[in-house]
Protein backbone atom coordinates (compact mmCIF):
# COMPACT_ATOMS: atom_id res chain seq x y z
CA UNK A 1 -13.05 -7.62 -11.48
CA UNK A 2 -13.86 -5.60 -8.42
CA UNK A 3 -14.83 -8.25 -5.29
CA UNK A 4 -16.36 -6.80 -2.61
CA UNK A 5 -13.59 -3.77 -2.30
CA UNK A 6 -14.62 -1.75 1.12
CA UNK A 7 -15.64 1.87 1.23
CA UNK A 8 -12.74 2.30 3.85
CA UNK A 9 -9.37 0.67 3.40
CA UNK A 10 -6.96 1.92 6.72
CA UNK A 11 -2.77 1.80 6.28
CA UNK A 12 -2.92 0.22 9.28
CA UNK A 13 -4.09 -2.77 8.42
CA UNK A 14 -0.61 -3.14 6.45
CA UNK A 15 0.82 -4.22 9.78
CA UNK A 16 -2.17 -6.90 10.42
CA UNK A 17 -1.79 -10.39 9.26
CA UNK A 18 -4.74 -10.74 6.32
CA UNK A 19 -5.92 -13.94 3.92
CA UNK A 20 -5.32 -11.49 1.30
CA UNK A 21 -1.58 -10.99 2.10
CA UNK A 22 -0.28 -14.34 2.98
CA UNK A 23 3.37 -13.54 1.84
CA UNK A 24 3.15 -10.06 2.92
CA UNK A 25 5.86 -9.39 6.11
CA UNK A 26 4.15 -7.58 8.82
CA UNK A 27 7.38 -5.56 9.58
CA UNK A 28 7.11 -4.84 6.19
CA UNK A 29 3.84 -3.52 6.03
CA UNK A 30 4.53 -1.18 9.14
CA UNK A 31 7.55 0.03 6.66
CA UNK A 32 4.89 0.87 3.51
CA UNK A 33 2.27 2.11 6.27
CA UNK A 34 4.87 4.87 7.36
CA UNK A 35 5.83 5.96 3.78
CA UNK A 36 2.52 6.20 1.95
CA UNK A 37 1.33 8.21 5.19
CA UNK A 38 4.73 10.47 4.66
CA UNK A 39 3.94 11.04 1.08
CA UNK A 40 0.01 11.75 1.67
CA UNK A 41 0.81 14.19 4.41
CA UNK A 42 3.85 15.66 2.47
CA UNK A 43 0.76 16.77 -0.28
CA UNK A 44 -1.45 18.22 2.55
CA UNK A 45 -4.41 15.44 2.61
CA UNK A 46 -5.81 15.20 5.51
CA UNK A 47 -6.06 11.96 7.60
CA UNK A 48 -9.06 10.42 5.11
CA UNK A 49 -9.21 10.61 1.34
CA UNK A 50 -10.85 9.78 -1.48
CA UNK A 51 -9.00 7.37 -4.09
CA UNK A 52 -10.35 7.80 -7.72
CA UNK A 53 -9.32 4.22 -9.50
CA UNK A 54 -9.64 4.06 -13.12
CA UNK A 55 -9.15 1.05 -15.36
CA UNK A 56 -11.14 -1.63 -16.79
CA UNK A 57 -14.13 -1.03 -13.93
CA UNK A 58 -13.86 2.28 -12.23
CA UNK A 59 -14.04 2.40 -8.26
CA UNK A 60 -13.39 5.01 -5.50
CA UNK A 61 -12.40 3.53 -2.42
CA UNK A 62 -11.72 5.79 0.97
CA UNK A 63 -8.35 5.58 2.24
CA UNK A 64 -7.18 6.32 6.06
CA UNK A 65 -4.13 6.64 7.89
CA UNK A 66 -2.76 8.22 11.55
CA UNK A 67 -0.64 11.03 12.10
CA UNK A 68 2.78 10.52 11.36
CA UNK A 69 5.57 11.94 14.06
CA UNK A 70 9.55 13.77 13.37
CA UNK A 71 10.61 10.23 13.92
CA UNK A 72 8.61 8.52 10.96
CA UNK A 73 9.30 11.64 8.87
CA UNK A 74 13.06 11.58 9.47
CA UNK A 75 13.16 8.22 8.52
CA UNK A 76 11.39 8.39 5.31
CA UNK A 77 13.65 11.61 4.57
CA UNK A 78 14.01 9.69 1.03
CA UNK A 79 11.55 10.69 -1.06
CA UNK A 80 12.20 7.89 -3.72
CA UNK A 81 12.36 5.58 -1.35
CA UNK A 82 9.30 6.80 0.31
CA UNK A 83 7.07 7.24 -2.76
CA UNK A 84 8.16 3.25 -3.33
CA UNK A 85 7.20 1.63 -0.31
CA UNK A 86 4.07 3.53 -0.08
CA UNK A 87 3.07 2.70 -3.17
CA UNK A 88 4.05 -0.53 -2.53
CA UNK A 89 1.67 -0.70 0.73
CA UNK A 90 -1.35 1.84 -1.06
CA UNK A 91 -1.51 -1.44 -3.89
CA UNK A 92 -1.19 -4.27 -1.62
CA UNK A 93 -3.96 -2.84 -0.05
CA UNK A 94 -6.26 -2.48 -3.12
CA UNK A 95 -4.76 -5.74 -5.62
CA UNK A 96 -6.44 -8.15 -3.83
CA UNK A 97 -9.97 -6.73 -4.46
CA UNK A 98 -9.25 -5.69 -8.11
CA UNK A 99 -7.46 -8.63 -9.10
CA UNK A 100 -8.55 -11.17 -6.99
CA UNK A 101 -4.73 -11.65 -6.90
CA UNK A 102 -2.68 -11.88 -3.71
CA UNK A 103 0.78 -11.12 -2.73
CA UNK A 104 2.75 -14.47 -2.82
CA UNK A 105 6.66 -13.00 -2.36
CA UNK A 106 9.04 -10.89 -2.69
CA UNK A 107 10.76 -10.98 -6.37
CA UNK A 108 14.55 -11.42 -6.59
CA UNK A 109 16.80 -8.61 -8.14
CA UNK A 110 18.72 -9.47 -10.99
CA UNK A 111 16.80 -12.28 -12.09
CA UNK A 112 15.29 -9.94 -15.01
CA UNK A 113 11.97 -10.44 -13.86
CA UNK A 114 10.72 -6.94 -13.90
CA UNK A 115 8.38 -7.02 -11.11
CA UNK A 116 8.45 -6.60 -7.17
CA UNK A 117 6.33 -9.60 -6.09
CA UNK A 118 4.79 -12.61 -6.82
CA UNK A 119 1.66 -12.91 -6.96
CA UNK A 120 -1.04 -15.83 -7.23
């Protein structure tokens, strides 16, 4: 189920309060924004590319972000870390128009649930 994904989807919109992320923090967001834009730039894309999505119904969707400073670097010096809040932000950004689903909340850890968040 692909609903009306747009051509362009912008990081920055991680930090903008959105129907499709009503339990999405906007502090958050800035967080994920900073990361995936670390991990893009740490594998030399430039400042607009191309995401390839494969699955039931294959899409492309065009991704864009800002130039990141020392500061933002330095603080996503983790690259774990990093890789998981941007992937975080890179899917809350594209779920809602594959799945129709959106992010509820944040799951607990420990509960055995096996998932990051909620969604509905």
């Amino acid at each position: 189920m692909i609903n009306n994904i747009p051509e362009l989807l912008q990081l920055d919109d991680l930090c903008r309060s959105k129907p499709e992320r009503p339990g999405w923090s906007l502090t958050f967001g800035a967080t994920c924004r900073d990361a995936a834009a670390v991990c893009l730039d740490d594998q030399n894309h430039p400042f607009r590319v191309n995401l390839q999505i494969n699955g039931i119904q294959d899409t492309e969707v065009e991704l864009q972000w800002n130039p990141i400073n020392d500061t933002i670097r330095r603080f996503n010096a983790d690259q774990e870390v990093a890789t998981e809040y941007g992937a975080y932000g890179i899917a809350a950004l594209i779920m809602p128009y594959l799945t129709g689903l959106t992010v509820i909340e944040r799951s607990i850890k420990g509960k055995n649930f096996g998932f990051d968040f909620w969604l509905g």
